[in-house]
N, C-alpha and C. Protein backbone atom coordinates (compact mmCIF):
# COMPACT_ATOMS: atom_id res chain seq x y z
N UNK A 1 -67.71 37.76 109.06
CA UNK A 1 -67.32 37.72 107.66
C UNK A 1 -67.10 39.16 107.20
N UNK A 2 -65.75 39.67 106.50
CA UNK A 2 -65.66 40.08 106.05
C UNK A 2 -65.96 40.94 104.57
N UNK A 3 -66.09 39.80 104.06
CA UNK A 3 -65.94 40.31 102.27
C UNK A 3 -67.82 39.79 102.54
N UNK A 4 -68.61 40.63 101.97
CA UNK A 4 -69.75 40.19 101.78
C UNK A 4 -70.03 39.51 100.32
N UNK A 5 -69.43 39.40 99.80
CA UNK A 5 -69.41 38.65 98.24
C UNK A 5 -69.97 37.09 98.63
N UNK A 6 -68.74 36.65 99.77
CA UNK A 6 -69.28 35.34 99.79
C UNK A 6 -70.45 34.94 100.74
N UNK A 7 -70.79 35.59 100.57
CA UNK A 7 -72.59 35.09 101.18
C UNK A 7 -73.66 35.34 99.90
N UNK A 8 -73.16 35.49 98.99
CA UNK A 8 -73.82 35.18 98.12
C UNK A 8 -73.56 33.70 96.98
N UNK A 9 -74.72 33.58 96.57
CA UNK A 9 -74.37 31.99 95.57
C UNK A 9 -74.16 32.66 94.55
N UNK A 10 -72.86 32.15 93.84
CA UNK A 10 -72.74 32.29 92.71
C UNK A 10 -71.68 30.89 92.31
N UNK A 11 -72.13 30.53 91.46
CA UNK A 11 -71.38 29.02 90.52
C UNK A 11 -70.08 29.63 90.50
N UNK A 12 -69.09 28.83 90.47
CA UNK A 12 -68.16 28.75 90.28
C UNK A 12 -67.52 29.32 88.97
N UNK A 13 -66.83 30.20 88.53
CA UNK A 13 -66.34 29.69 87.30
C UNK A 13 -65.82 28.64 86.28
N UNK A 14 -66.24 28.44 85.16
CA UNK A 14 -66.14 27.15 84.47
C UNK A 14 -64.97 27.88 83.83
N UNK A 15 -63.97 26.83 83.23
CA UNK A 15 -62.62 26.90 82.28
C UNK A 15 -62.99 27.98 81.06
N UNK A 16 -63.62 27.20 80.60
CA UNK A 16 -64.25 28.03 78.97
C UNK A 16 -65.15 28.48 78.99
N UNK A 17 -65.66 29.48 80.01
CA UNK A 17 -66.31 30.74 80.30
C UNK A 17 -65.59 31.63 80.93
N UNK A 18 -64.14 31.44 81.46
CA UNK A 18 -63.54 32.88 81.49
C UNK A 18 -63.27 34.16 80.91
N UNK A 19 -63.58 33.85 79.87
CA UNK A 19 -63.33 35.21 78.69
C UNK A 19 -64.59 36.10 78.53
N UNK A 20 -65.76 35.12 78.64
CA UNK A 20 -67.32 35.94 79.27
C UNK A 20 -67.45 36.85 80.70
N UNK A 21 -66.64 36.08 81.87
CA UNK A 21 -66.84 36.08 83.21
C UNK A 21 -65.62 36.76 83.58
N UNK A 22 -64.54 37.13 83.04
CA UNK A 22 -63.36 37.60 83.07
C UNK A 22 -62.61 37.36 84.12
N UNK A 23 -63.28 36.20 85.30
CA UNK A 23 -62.58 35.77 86.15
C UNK A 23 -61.06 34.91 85.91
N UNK A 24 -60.02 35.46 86.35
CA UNK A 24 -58.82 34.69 85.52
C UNK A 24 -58.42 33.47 87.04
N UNK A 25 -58.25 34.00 88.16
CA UNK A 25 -57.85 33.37 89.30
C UNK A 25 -58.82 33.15 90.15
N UNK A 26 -59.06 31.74 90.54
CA UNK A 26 -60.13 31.77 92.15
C UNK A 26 -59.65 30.47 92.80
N UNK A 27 -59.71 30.44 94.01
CA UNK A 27 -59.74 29.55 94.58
C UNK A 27 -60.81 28.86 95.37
N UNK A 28 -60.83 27.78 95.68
CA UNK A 28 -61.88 26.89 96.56
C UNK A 28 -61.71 26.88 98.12
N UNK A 29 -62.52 26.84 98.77
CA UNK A 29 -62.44 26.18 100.40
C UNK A 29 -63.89 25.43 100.78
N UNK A 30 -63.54 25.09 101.68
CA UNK A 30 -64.60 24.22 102.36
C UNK A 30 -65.10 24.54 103.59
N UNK A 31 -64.42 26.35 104.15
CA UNK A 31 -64.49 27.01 105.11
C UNK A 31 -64.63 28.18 105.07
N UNK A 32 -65.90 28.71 105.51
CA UNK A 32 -66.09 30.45 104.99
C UNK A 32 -65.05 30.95 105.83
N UNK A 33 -64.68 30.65 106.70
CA UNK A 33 -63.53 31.51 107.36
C UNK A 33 -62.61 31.27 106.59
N UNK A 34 -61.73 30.45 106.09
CA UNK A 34 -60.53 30.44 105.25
C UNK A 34 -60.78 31.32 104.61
N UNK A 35 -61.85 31.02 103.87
CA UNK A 35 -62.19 31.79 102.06
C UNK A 35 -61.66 33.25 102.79
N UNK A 36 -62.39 33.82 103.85
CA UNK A 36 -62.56 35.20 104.19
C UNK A 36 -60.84 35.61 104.70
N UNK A 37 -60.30 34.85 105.36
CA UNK A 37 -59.17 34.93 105.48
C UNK A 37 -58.38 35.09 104.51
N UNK A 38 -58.50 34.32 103.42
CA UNK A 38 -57.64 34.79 102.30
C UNK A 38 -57.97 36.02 101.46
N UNK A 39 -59.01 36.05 101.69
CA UNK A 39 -59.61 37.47 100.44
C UNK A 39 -58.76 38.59 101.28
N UNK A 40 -58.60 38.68 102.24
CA UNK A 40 -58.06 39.73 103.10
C UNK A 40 -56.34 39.65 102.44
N UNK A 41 -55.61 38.86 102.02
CA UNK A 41 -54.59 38.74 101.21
C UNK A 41 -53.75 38.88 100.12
N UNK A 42 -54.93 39.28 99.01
CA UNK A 42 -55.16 39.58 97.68
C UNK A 42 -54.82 40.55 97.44
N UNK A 43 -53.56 40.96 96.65
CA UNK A 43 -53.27 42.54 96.45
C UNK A 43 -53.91 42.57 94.70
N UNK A 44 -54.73 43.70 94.79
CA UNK A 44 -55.45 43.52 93.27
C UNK A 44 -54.43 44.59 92.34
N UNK A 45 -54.28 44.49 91.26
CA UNK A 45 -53.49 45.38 90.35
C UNK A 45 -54.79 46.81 89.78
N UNK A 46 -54.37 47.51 88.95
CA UNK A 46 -55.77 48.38 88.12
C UNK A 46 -56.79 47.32 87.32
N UNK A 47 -57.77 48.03 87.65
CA UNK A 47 -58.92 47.19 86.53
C UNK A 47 -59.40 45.75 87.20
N UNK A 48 -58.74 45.54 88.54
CA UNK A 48 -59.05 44.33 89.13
C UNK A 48 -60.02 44.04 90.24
N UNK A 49 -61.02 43.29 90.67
CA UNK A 49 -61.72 42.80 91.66
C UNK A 49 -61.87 42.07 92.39
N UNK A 50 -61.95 41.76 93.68
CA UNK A 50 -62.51 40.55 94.45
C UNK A 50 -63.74 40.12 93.81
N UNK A 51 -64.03 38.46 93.50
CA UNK A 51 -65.40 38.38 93.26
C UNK A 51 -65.01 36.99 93.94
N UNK A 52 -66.50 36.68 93.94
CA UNK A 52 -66.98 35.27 94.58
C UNK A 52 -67.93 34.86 94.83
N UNK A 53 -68.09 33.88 96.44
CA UNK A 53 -69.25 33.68 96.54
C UNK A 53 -69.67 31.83 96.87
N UNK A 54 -70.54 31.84 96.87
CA UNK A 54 -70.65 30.22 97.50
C UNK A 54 -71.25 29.34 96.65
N UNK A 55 -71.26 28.09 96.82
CA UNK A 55 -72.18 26.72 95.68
C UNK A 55 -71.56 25.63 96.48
N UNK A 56 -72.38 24.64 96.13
CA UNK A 56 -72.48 23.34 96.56
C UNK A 56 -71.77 22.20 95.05
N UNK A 57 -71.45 21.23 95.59
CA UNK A 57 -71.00 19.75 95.07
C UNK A 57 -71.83 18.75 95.51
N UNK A 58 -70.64 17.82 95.36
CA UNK A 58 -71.14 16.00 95.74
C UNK A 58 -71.32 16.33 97.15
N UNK A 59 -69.73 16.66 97.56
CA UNK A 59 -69.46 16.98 98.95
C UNK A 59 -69.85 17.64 100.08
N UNK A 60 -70.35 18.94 99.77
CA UNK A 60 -71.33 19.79 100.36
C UNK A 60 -70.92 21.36 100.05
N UNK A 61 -71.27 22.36 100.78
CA UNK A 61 -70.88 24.15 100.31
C UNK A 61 -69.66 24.13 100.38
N UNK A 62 -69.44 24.76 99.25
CA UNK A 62 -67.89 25.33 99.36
C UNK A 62 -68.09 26.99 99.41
N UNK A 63 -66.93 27.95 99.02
CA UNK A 63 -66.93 29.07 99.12
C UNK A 63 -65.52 29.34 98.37
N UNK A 64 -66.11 30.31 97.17
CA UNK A 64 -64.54 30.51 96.56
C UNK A 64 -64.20 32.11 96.47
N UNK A 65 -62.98 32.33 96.22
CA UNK A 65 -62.30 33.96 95.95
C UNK A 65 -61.89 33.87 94.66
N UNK A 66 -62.28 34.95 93.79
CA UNK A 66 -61.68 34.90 92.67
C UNK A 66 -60.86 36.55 92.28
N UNK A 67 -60.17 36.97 91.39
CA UNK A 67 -59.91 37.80 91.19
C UNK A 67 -60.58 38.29 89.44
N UNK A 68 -61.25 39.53 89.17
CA UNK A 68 -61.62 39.50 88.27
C UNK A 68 -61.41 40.76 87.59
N UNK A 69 -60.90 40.66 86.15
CA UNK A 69 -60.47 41.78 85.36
C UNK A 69 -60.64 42.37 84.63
N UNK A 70 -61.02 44.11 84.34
CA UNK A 70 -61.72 44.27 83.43
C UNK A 70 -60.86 44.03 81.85
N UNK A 71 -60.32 43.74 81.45
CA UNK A 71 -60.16 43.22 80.10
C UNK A 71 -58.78 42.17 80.22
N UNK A 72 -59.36 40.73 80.12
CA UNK A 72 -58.49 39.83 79.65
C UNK A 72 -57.61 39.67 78.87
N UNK A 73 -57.79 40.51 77.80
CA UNK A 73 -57.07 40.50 76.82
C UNK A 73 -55.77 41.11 76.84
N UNK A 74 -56.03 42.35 78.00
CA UNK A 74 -55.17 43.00 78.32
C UNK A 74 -54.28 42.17 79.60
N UNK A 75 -54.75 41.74 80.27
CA UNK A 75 -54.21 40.40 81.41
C UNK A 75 -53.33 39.69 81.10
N UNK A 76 -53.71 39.03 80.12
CA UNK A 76 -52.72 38.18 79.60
C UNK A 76 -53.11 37.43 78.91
N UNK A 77 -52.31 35.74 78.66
CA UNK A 77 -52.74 34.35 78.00
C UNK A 77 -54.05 33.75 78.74
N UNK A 78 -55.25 33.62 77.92
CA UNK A 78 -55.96 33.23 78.45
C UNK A 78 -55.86 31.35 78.83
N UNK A 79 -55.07 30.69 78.44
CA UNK A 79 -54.94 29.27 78.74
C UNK A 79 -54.29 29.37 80.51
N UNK A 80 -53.70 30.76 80.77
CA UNK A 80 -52.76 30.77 81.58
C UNK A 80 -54.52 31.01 83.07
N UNK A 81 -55.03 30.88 83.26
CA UNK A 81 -56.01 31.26 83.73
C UNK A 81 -56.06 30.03 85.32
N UNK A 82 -55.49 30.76 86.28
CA UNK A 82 -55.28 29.74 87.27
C UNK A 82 -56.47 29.44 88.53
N UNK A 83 -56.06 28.11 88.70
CA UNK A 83 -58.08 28.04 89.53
C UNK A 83 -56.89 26.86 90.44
N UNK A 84 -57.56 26.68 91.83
CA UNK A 84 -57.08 26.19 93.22
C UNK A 84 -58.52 25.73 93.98
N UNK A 85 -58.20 24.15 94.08
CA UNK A 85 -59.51 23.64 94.41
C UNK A 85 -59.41 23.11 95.90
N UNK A 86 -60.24 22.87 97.07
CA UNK A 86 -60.14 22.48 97.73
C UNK A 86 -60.21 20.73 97.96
């Protein structure tokens, strides 16, 4: 594993806590190798981060990538806030 982020638990981002969490983009997998595979993909702009990290469901662990920014406001529309689930 690459990105050490996702070996840590952290919840997912919720819809209407992005503007707290400033996470605007993340996606889901069901495979720490994917997840890690894709983080390696991510071209970040200024003010931007890899974040992530792992949690459980119905289904069992997932592992997500998110991208996170220091000011949303400056980002963009916050409705525009895109999430990719496995």
């Amino acid at each position: 594993m690459r990105h050490a982020f996702l070996a840590m638990h952290r919840e997912l981002p919720m819809h209407d806590q992005h503007g707290s969490r400033q996470v605007v983009q993340w996606h889901v997998f069901r495979s720490l190798t994917e997840a890690d595979e894709f983080a390696d993909h991510i071209l970040l702009g200024t003010d931007q981060a890899l974040v992530g990290g792992s949690a459980q469901d119905s289904v069992g662990t997932f592992w997500w990538v998110g991208v996170e920014v220091g000011d949303v406001s400056r980002w963009g529309n916050f409705t525009a806030v895109n999430k990719h689930a496995a």
